[in-house]
PDB file of N, CA and C in Angstrom:
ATOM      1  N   UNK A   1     -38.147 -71.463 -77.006  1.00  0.00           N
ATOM      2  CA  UNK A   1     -39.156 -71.242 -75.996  1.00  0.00           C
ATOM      3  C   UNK A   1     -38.427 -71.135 -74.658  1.00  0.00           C
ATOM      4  N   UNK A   2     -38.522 -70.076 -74.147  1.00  0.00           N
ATOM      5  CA  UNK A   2     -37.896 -69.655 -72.456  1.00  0.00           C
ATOM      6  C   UNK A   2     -38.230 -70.100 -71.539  1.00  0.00           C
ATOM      7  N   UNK A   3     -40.104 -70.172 -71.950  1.00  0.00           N
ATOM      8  CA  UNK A   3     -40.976 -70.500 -70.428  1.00  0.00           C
ATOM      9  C   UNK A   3     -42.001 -71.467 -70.726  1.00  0.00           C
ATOM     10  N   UNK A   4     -41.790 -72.955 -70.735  1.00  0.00           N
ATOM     11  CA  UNK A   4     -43.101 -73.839 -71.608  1.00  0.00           C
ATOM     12  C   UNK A   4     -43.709 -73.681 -70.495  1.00  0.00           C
ATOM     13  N   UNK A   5     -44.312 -73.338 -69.189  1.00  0.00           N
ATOM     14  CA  UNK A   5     -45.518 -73.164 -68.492  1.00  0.00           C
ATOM     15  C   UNK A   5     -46.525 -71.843 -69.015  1.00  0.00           C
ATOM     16  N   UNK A   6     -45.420 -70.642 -69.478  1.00  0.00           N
ATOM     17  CA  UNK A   6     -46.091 -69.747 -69.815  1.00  0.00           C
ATOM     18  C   UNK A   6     -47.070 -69.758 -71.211  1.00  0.00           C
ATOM     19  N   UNK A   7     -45.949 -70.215 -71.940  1.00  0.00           N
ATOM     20  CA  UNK A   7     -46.410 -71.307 -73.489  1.00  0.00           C
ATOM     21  C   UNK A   7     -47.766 -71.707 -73.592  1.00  0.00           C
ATOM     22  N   UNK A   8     -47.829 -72.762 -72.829  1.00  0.00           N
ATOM     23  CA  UNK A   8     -48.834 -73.525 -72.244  1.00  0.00           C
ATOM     24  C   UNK A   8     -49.879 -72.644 -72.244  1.00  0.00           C
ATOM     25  N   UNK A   9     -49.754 -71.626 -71.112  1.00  0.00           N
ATOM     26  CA  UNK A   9     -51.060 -70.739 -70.473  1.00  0.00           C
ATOM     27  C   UNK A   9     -51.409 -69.764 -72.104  1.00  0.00           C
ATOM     28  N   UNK A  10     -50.625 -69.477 -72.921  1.00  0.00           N
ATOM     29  CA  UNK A  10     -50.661 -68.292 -73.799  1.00  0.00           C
ATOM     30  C   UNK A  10     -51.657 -69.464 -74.701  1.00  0.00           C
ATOM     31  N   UNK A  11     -51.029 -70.456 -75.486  1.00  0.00           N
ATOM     32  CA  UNK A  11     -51.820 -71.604 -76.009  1.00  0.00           C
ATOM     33  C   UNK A  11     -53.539 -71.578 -75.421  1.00  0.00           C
ATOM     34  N   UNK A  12     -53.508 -71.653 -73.943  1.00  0.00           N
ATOM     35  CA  UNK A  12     -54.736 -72.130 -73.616  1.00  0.00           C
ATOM     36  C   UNK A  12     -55.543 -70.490 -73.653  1.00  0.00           C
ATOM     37  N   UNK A  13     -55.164 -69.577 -73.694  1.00  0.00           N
ATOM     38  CA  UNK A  13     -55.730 -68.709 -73.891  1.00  0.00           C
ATOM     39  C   UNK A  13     -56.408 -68.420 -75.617  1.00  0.00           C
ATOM     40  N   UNK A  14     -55.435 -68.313 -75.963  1.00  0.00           N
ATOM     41  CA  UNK A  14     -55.750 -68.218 -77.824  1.00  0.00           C
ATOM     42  C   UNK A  14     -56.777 -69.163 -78.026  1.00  0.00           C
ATOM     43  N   UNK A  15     -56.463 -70.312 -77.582  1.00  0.00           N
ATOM     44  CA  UNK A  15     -57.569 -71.584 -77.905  1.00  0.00           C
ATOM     45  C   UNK A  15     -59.160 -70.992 -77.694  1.00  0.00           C
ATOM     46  N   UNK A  16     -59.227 -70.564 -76.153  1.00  0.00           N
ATOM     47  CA  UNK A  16     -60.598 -70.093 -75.774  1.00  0.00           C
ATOM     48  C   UNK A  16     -60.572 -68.926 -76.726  1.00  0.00           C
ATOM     49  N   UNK A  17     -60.142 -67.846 -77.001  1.00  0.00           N
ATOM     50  CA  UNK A  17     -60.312 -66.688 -77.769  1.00  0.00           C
ATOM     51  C   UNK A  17     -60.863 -67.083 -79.346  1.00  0.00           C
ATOM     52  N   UNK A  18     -60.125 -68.346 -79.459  1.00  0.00           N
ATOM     53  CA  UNK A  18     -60.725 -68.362 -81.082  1.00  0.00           C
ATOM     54  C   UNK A  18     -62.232 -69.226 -80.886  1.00  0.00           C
ATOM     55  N   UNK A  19     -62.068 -69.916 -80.077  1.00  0.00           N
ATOM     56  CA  UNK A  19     -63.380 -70.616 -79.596  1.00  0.00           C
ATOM     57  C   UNK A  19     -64.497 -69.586 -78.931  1.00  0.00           C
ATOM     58  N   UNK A  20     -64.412 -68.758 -78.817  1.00  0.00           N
ATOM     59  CA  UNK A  20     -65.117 -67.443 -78.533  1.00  0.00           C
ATOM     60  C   UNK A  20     -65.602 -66.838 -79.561  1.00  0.00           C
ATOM     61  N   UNK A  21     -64.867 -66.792 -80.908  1.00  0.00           N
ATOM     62  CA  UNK A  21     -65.101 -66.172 -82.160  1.00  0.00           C
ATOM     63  C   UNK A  21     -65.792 -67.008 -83.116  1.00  0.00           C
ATOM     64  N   UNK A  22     -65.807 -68.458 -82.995  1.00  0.00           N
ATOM     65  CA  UNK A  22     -66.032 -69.627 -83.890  1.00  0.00           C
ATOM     66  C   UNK A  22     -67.592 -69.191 -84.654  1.00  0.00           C
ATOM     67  N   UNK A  23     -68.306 -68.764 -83.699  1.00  0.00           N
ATOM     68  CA  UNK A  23     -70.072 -68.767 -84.321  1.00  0.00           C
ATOM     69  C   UNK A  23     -70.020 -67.271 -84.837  1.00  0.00           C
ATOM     70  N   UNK A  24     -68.874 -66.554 -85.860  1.00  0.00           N
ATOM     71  CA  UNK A  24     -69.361 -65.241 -85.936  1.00  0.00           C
ATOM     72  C   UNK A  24     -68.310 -65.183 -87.049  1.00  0.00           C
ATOM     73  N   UNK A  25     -68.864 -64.496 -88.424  1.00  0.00           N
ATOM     74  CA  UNK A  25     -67.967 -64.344 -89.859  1.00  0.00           C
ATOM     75  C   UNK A  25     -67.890 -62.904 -89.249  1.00  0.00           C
ATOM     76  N   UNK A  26     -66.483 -62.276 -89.527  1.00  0.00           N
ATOM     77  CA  UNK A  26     -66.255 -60.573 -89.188  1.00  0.00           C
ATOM     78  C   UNK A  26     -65.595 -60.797 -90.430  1.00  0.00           C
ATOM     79  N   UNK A  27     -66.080 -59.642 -90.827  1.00  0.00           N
ATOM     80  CA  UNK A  27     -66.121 -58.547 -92.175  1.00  0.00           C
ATOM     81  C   UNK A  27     -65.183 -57.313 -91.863  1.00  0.00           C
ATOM     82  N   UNK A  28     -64.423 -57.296 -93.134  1.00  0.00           N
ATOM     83  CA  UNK A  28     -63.992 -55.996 -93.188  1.00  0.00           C
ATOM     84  C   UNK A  28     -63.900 -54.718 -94.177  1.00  0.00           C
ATOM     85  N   UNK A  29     -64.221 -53.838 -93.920  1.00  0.00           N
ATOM     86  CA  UNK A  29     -64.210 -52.775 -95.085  1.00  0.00           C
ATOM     87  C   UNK A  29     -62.662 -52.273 -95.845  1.00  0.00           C
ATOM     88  N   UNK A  30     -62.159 -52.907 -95.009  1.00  0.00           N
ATOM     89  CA  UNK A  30     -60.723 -52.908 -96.179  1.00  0.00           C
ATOM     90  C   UNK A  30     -59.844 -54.084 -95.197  1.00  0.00           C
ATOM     91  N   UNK A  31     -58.945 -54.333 -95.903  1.00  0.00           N
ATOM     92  CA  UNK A  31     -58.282 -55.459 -95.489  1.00  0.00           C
ATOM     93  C   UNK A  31     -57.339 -55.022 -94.183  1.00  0.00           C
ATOM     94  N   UNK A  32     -57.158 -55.593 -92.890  1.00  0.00           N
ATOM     95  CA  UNK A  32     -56.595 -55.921 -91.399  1.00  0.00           C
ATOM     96  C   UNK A  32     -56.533 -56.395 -90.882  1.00  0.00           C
ATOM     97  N   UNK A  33     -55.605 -56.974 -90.211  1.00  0.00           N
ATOM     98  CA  UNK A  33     -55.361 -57.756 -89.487  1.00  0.00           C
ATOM     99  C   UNK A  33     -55.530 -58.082 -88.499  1.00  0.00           C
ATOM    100  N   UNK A  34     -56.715 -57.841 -88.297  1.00  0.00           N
ATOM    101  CA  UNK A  34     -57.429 -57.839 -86.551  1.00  0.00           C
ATOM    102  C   UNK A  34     -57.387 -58.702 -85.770  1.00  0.00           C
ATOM    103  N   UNK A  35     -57.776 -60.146 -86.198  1.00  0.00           N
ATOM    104  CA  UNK A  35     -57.611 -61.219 -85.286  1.00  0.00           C
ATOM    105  C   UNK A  35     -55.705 -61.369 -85.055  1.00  0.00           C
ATOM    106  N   UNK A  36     -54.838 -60.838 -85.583  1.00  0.00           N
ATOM    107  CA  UNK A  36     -53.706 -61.254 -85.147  1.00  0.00           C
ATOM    108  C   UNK A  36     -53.056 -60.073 -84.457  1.00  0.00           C
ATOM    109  N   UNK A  37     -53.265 -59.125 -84.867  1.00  0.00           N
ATOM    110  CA  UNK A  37     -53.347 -57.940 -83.887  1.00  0.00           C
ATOM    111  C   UNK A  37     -53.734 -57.821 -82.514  1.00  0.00           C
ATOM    112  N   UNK A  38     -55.254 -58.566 -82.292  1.00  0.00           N
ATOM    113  CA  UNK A  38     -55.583 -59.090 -80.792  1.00  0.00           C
ATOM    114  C   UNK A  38     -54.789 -60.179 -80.499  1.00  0.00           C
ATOM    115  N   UNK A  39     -54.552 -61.077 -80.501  1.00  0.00           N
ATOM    116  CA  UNK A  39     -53.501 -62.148 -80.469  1.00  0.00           C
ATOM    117  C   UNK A  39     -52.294 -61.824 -79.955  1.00  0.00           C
ATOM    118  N   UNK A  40     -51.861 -60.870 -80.590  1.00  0.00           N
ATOM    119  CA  UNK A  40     -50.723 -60.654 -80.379  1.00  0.00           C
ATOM    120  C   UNK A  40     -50.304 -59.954 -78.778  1.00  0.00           C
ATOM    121  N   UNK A  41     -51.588 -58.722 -78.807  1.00  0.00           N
ATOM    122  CA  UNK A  41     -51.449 -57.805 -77.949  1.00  0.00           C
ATOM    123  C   UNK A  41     -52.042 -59.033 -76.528  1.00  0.00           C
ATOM    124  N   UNK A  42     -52.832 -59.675 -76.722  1.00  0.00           N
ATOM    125  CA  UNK A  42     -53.518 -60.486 -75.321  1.00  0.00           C
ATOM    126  C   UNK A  42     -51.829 -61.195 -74.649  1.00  0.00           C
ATOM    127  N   UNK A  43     -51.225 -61.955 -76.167  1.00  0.00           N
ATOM    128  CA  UNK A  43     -50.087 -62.739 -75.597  1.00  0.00           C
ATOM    129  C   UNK A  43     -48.738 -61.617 -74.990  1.00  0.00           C
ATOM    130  N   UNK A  44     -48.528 -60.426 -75.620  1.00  0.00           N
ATOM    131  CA  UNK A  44     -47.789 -59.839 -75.277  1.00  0.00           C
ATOM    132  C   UNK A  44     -47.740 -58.642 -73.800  1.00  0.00           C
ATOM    133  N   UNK A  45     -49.093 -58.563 -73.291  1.00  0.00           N
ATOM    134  CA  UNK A  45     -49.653 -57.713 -72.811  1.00  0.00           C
ATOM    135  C   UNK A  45     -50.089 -58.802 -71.539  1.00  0.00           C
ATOM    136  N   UNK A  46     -50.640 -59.674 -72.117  1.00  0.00           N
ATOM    137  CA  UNK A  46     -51.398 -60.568 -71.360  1.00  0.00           C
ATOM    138  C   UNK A  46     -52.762 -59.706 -70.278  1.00  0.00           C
ATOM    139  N   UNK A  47     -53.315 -60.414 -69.378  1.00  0.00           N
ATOM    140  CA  UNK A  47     -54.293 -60.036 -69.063  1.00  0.00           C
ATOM    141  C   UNK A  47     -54.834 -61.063 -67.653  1.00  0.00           C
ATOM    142  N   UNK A  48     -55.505 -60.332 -66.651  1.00  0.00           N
ATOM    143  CA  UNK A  48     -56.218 -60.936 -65.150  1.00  0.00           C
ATOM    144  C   UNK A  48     -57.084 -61.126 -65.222  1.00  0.00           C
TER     145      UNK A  48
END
């Protein structure tokens, strides 16, 4: 780990994101990887 403040902030983000998703089953018509795909791109991309 390079940056544990950034860590931190990426953590507290994912946390709310999955806590955002908690009240909702998503379905898929063929198998993807969507929730880690967003994940990935929010932490890598990040966002204002």
């Amino acid at each position: 780990m390079h940056n544990r403040k950034l860590f931190e902030q990426n953590t507290q983000v994912v946390r709310e994101v999955v806590e955002l998703f908690q009240g909702y089953r998503l379905k898929y018509t063929s198998k993807q990887a969507f929730l880690g795909n967003l994940f990935e791109l929010l932490l890598n991309s990040g966002f204002k």
